[in-house]
N, C-alpha and C. Protein backbone atom coordinates (compact mmCIF):
# COMPACT_ATOMS: atom_id res chain seq x y z
N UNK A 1 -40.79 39.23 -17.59
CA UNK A 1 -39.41 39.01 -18.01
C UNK A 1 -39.34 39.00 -19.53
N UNK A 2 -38.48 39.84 -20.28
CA UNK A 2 -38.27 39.84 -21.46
C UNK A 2 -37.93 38.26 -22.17
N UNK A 3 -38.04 38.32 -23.49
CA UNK A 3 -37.68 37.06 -24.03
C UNK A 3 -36.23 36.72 -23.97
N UNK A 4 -35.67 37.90 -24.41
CA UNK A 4 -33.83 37.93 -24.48
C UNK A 4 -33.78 37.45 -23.22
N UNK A 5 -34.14 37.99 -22.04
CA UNK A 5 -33.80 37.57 -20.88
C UNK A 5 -33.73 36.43 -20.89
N UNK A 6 -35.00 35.23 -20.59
CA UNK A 6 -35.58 33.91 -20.64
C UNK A 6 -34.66 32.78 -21.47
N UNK A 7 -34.38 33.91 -22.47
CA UNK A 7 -33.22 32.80 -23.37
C UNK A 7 -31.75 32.74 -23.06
N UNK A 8 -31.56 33.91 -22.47
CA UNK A 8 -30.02 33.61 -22.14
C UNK A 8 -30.02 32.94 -21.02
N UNK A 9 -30.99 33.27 -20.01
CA UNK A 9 -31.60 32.00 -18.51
C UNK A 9 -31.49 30.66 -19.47
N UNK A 10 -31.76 30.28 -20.32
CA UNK A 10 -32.37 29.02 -20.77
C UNK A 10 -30.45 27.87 -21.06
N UNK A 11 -29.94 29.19 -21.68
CA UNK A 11 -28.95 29.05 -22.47
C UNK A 11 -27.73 28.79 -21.50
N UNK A 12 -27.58 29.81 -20.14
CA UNK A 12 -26.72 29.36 -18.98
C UNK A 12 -27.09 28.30 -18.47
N UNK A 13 -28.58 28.18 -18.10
CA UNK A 13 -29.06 26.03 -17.63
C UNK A 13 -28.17 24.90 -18.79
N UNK A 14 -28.11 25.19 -19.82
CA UNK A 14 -27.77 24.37 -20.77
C UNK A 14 -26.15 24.59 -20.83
N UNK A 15 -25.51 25.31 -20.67
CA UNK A 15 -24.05 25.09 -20.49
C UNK A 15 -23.50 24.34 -18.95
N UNK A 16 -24.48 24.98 -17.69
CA UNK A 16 -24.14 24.42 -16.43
C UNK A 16 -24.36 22.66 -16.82
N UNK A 17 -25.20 22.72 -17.18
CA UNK A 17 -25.73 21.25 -17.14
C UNK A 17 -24.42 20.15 -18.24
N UNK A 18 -24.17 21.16 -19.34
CA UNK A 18 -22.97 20.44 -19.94
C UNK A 18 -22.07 19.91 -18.94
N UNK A 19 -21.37 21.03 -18.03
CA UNK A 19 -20.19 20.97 -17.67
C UNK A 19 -20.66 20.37 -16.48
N UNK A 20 -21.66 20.01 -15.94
CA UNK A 20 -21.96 18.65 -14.67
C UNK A 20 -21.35 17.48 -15.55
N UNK A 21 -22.10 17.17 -16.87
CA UNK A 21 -22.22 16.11 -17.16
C UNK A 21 -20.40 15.24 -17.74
N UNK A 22 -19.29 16.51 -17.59
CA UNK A 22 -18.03 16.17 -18.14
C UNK A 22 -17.25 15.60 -16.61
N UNK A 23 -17.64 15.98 -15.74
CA UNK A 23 -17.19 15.44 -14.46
C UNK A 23 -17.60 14.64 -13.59
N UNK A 24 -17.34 13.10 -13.38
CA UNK A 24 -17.96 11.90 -12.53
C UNK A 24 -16.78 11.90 -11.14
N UNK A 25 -17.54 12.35 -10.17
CA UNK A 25 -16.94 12.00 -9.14
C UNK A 25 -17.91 11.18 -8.20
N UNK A 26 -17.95 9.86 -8.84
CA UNK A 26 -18.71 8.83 -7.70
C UNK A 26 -17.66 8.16 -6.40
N UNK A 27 -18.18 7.40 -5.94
CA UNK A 27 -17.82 7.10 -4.75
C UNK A 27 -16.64 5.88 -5.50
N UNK A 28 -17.15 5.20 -6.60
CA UNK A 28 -15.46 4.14 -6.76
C UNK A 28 -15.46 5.20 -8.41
N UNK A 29 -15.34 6.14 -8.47
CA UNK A 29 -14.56 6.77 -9.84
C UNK A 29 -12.88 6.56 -9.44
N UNK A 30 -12.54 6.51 -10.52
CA UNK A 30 -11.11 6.19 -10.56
C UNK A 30 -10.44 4.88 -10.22
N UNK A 31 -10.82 4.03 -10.26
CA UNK A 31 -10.83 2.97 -9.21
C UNK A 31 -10.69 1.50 -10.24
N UNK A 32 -11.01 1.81 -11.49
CA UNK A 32 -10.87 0.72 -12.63
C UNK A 32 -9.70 -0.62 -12.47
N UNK A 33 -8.33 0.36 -12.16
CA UNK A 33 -7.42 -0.63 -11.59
C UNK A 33 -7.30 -1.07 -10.38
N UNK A 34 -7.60 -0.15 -9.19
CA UNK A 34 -7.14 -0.56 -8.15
C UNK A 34 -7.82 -1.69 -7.35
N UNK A 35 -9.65 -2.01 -7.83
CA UNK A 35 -10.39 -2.63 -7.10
C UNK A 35 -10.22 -3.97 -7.77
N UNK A 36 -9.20 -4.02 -8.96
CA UNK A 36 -9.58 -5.19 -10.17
C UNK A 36 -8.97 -6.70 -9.14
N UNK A 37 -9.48 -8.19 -9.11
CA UNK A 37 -8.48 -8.82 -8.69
C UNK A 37 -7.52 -9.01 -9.13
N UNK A 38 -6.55 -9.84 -8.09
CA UNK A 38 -5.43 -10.28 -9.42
C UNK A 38 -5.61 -11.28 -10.25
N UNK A 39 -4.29 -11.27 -10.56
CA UNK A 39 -4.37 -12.45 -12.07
C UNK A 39 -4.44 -13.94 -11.50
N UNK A 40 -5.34 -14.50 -12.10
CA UNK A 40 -5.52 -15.56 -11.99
C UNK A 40 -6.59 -15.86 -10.47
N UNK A 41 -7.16 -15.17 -9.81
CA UNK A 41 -7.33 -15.01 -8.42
C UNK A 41 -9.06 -14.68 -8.86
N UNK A 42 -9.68 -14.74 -9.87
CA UNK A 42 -11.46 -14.41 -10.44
C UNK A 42 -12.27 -15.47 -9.66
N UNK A 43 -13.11 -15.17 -9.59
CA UNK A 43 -14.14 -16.43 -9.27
C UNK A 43 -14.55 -16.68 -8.13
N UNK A 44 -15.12 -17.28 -7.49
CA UNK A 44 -15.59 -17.64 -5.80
C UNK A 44 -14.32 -17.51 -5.03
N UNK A 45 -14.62 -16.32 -3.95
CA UNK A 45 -13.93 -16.21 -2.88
C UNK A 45 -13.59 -17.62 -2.48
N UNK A 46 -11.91 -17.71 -1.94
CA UNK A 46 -11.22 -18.45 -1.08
C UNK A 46 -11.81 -18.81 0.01
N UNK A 47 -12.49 -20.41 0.54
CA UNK A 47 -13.00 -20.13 2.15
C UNK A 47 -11.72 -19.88 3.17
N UNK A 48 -10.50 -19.73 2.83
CA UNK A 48 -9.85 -19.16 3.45
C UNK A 48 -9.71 -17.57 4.53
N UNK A 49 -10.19 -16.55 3.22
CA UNK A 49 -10.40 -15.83 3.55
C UNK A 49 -11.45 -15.74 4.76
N UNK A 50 -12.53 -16.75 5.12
CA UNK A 50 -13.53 -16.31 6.27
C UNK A 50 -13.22 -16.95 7.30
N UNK A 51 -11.96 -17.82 7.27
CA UNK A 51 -11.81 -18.71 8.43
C UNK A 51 -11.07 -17.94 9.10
N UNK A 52 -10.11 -16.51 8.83
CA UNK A 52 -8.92 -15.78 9.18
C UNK A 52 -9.80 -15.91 10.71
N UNK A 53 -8.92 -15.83 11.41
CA UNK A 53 -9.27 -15.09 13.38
C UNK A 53 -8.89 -13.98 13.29
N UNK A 54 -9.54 -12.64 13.51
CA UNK A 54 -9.19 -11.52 13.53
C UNK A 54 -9.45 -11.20 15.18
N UNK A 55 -8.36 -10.28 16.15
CA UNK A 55 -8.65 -10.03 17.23
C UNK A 55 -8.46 -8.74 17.21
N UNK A 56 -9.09 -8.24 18.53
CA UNK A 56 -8.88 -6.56 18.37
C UNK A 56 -6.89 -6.44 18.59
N UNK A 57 -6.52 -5.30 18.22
CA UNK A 57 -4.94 -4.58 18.65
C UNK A 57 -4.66 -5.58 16.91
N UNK A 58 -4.84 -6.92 16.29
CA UNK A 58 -4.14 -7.02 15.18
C UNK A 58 -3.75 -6.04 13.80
N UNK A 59 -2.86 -5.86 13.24
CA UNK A 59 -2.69 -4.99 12.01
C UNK A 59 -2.95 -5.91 11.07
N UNK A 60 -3.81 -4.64 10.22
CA UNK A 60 -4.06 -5.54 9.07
C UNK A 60 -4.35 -4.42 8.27
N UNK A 61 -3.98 -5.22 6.69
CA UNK A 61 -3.43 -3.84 5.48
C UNK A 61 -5.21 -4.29 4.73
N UNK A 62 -5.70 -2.81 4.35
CA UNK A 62 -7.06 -2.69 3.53
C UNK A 62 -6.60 -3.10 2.06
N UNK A 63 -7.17 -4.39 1.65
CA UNK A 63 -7.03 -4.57 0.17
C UNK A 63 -8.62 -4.86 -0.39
N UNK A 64 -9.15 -3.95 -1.19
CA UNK A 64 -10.00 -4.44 -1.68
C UNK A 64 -10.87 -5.17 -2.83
N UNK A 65 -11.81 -6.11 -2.19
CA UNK A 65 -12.14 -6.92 -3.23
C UNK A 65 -13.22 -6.63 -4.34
N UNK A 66 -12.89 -6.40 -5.03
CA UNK A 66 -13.93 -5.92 -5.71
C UNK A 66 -15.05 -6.95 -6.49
N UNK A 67 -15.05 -7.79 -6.35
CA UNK A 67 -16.21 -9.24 -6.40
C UNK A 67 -17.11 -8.69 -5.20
N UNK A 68 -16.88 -8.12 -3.74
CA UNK A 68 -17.83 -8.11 -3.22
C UNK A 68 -17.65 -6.36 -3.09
N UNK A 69 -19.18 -6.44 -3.24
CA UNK A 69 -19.37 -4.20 -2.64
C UNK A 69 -19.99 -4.45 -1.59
N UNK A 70 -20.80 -4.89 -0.70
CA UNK A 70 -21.14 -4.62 0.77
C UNK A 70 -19.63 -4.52 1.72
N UNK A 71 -19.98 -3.58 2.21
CA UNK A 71 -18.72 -3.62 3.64
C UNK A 71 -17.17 -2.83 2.77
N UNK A 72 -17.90 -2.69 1.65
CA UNK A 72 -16.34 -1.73 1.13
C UNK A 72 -15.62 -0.62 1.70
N UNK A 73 -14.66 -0.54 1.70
CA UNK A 73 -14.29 0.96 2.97
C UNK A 73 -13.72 1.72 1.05
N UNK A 74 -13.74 3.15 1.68
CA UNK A 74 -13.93 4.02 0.45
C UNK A 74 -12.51 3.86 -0.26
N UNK A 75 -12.63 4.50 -1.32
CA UNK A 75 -10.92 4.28 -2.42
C UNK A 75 -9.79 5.03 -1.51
N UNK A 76 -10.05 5.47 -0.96
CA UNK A 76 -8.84 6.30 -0.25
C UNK A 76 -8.30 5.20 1.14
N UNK A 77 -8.99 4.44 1.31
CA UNK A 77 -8.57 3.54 2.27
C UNK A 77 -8.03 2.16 1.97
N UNK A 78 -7.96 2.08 0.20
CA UNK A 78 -7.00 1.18 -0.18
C UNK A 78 -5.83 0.91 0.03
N UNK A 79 -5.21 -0.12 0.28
CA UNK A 79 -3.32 0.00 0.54
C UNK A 79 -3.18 0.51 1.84
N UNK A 80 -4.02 0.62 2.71
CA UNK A 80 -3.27 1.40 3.81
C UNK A 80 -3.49 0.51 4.74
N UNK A 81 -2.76 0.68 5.76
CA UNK A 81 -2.65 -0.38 7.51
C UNK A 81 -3.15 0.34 8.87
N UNK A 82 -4.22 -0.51 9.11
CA UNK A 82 -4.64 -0.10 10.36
C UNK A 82 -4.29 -0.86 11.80
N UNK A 83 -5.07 -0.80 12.87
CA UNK A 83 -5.13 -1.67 13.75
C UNK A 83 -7.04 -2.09 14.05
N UNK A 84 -6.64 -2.57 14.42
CA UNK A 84 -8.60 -3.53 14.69
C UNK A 84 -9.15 -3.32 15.90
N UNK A 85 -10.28 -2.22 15.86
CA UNK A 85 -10.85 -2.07 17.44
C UNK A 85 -11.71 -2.67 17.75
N UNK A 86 -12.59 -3.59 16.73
CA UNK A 86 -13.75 -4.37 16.87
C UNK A 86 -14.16 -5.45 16.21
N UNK A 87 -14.82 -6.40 16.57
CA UNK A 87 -14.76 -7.43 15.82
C UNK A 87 -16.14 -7.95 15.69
N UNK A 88 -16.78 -8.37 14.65
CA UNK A 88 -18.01 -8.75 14.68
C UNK A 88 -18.13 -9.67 13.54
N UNK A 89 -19.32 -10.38 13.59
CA UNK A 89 -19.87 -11.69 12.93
C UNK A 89 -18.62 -11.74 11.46
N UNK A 90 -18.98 -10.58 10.56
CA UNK A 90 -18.73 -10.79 9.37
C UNK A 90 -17.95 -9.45 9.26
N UNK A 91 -17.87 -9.01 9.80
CA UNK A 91 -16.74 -7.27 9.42
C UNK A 91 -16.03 -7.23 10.85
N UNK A 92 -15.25 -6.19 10.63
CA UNK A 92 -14.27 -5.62 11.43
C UNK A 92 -13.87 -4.01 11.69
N UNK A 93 -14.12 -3.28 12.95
CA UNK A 93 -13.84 -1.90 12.77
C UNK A 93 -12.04 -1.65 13.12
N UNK A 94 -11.84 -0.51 11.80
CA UNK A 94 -10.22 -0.69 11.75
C UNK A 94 -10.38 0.81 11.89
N UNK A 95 -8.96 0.64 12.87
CA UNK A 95 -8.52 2.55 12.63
C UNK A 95 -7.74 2.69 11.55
N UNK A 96 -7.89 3.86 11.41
CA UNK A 96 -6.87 3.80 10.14
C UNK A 96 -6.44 5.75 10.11
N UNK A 97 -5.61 6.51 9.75
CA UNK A 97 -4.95 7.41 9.92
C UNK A 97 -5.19 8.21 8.61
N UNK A 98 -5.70 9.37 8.36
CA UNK A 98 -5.96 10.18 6.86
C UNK A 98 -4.95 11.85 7.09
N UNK A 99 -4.36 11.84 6.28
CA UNK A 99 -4.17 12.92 6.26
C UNK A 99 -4.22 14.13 5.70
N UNK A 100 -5.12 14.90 6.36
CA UNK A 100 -5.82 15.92 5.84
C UNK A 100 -5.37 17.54 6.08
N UNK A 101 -4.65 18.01 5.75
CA UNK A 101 -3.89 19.35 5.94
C UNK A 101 -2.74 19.15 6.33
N UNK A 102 -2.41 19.71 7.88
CA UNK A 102 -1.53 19.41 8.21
C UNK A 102 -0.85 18.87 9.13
N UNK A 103 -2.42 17.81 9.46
CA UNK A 103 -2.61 17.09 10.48
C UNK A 103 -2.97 15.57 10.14
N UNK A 104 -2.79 14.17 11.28
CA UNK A 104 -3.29 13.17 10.81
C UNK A 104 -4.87 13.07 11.67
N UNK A 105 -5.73 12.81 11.19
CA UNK A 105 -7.05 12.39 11.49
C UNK A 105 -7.12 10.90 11.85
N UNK A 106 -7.88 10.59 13.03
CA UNK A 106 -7.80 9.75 13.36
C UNK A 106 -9.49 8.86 12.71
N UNK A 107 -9.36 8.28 11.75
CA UNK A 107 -10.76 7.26 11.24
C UNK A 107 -11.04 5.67 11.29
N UNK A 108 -12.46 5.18 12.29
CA UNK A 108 -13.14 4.30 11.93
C UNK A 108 -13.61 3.96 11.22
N UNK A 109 -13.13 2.61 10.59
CA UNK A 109 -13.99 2.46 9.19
C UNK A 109 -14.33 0.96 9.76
N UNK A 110 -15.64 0.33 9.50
CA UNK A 110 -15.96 -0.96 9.08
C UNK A 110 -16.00 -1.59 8.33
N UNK A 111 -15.40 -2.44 7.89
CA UNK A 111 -14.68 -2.94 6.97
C UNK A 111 -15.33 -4.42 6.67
N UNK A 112 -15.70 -5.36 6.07
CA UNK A 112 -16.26 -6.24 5.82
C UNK A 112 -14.65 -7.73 5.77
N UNK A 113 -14.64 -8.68 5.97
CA UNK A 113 -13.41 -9.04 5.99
C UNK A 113 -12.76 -9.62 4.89
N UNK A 114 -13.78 -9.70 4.06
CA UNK A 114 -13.17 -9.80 2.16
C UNK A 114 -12.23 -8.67 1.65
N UNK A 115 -12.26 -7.33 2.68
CA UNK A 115 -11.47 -6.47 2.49
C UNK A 115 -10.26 -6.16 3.26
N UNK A 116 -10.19 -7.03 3.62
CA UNK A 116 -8.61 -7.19 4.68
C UNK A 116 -7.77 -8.66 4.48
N UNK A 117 -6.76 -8.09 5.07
CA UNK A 117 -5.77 -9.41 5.66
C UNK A 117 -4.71 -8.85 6.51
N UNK A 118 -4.07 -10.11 6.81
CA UNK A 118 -3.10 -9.54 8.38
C UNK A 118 -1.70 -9.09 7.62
N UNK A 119 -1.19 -7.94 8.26
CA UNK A 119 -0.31 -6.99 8.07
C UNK A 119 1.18 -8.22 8.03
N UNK A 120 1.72 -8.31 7.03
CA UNK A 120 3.34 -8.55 7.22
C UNK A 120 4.41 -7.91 8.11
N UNK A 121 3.75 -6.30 7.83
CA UNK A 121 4.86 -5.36 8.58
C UNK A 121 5.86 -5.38 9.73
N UNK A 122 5.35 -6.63 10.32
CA UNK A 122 6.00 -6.67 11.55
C UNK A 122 6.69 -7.96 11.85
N UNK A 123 6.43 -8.98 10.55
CA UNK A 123 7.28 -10.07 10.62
C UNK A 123 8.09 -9.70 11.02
N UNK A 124 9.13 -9.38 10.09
CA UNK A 124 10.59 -9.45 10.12
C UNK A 124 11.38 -8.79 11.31
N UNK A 125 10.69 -7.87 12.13
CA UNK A 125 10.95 -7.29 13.33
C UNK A 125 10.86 -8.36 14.38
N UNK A 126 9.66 -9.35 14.03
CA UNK A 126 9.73 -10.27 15.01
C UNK A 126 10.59 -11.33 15.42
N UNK A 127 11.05 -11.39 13.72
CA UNK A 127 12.25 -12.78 13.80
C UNK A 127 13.33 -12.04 14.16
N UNK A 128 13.39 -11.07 13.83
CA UNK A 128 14.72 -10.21 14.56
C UNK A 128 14.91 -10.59 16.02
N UNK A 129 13.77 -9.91 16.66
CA UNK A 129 13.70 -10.36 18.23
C UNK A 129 13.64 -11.59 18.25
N UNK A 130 13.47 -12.67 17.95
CA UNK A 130 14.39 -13.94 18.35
C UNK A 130 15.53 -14.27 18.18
N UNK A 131 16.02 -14.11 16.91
CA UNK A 131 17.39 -14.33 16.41
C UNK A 131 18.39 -13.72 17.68
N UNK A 132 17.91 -12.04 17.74
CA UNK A 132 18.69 -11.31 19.03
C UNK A 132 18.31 -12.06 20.36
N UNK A 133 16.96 -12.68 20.54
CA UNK A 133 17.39 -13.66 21.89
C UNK A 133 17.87 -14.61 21.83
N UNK A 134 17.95 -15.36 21.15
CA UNK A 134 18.94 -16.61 21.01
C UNK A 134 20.78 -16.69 20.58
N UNK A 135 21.23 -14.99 19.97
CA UNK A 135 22.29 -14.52 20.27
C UNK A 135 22.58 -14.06 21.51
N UNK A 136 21.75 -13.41 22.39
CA UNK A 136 21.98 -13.09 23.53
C UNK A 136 22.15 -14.19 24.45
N UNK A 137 21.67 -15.22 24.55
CA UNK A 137 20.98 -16.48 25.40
C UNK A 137 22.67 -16.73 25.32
N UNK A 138 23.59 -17.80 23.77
CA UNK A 138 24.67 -17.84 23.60
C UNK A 138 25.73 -17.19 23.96
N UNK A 139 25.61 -15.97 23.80
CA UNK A 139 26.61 -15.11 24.12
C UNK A 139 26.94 -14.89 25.89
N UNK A 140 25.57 -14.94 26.68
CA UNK A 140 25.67 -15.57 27.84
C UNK A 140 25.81 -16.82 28.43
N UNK A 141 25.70 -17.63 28.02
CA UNK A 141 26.70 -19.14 27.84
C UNK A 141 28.16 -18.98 27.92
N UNK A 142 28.17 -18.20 27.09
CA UNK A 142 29.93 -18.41 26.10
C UNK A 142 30.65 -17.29 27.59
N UNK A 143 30.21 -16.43 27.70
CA UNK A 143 30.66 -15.64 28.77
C UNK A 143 31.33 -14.32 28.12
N UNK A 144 30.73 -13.60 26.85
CA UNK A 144 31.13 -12.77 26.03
C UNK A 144 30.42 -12.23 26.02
N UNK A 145 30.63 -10.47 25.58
CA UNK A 145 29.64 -9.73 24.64
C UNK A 145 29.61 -9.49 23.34
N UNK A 146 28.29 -9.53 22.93
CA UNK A 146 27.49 -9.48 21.77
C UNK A 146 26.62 -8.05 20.91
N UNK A 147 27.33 -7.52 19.80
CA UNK A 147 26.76 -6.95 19.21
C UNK A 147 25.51 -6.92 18.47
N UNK A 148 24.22 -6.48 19.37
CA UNK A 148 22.82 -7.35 18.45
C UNK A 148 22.33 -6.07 17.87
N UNK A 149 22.88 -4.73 17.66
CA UNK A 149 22.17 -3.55 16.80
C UNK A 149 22.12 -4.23 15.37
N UNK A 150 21.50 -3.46 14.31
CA UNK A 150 22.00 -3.86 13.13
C UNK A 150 23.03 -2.65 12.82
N UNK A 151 24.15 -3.21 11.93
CA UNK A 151 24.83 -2.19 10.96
C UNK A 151 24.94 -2.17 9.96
N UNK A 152 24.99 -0.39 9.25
CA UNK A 152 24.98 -0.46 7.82
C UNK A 152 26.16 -1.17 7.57
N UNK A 153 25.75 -1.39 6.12
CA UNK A 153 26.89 -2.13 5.14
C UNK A 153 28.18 -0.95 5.20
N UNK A 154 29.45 -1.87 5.56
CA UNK A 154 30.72 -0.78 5.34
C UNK A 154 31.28 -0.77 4.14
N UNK A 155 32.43 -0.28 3.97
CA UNK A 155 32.58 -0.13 2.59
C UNK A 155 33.66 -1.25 2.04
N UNK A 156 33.30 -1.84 0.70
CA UNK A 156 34.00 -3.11 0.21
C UNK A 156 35.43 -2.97 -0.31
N UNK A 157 36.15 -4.21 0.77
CA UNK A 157 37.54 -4.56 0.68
C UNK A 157 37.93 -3.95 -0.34
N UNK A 158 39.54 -3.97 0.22
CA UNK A 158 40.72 -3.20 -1.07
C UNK A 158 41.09 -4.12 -1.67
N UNK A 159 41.52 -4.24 -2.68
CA UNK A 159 41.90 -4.69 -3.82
C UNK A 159 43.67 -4.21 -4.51
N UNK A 160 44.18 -5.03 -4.86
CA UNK A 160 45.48 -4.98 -5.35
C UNK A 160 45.55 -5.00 -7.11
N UNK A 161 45.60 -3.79 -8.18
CA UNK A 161 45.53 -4.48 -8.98
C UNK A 161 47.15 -4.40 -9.63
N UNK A 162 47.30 -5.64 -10.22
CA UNK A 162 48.39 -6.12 -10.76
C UNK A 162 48.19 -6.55 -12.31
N UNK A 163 49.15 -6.44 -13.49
CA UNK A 163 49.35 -6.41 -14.10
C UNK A 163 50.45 -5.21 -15.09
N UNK A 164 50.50 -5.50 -16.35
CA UNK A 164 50.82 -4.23 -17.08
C UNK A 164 49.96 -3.63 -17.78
N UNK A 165 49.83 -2.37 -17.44
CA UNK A 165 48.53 -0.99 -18.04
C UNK A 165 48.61 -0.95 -19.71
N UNK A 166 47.88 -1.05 -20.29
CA UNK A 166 47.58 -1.10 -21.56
C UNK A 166 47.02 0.25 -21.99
N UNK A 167 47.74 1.04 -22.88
CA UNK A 167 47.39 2.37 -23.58
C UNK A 167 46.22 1.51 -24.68
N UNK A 168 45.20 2.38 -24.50
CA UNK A 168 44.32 2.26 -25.78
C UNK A 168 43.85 3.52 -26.69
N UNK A 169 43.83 3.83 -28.02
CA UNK A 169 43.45 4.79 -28.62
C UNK A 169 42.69 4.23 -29.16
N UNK A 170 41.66 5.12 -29.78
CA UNK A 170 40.40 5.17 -30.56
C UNK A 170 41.07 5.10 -32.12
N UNK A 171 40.04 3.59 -32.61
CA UNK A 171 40.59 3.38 -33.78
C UNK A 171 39.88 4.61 -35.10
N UNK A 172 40.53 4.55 -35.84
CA UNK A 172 40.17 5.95 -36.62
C UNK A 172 39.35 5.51 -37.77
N UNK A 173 38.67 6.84 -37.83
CA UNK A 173 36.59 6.56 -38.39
C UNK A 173 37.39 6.52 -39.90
N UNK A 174 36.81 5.33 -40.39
CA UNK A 174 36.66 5.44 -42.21
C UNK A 174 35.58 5.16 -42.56
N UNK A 175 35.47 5.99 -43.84
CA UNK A 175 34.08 6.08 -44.37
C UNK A 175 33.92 5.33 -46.09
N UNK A 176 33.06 4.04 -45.50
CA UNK A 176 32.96 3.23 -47.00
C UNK A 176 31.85 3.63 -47.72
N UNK A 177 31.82 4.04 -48.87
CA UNK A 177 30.63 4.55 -49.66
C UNK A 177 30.88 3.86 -50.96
């Protein structure tokens, strides 16, 4: 092999190798903010957090802690809500939904339980369904019917206005120098 050859071989290794070294795609790259705790929240885990009861079918949203890395589920599974198919000593297997083209994928992840908590999402649906049984319960008492859908907001009352209309003109520009 000629020398010219050997050196421009030498010289393409040394540019490839640049342009590896300008791009980090590790497993938490990007991730500076999202894994950070919150404010005021540093320091020894809550024993709260290990007393939670987790059962299988519960929802629960992936937040992760970044004080602990065993049992981390990857950056793309931050913020998102699964349901719980398994339950064991110290982790939990969660489904969780990715979407990849133009389809949703269905993924197990094991999850450690410093990286979870139970889903809100469904409070407020729940107090709904009481409120609507205990309107219903009344309304069958009373011997009436009861509207329990929700409805949008209609549009706000008319108004009368009264007085005398006031002409206004634009007071005229002077210039102090």
């Amino acid at each position: 092999m000629p020398a010219c050859a050997i050196e421009i071989y030498q010289n393409r290794q040394k540019s490839f190798q640049r342009t590896l070294l300008k791009f980090h795609h590790g497993l938490r790259s990007r991730t500076r903010y999202a894994f950070k705790r919150d404010y005021k929240t540093n320091g020894v885990i809550a024993l709260s957090t290990y007393l939670k009861a987790y059962k299988v079918g519960d929802i629960v949203d992936v937040k992760v802690n970044g004080a602990v890395q065993k049992g981390m589920p990857f950056k793309y599974y931050h913020g998102k809500t699964g349901i719980i198919y398994n339950v064991t000593k110290t982790a939990v297997g969660v489904i969780l939904y990715k979407v990849v083209g133009n389809r949703y994928l269905e993924k197990r992840v094991n999850i450690k339980v410093e990286h979870i908590k139970h889903s809100k999402c469904r409070q407020e649906f729940l107090e709904r369904v009481k409120e609507n049984a205990a309107k219903k319960a009344a309304a069958k008492a009373a011997g009436e019917a009861v509207l329990l859908k929700r409805q949008p907001v209609g549009p706000r009352p008319s108004k009368v206005v009264s007085g005398i209309p006031t002409t206004l003109a634009p007071a005229a520009y002077e210039t102090y120098i």
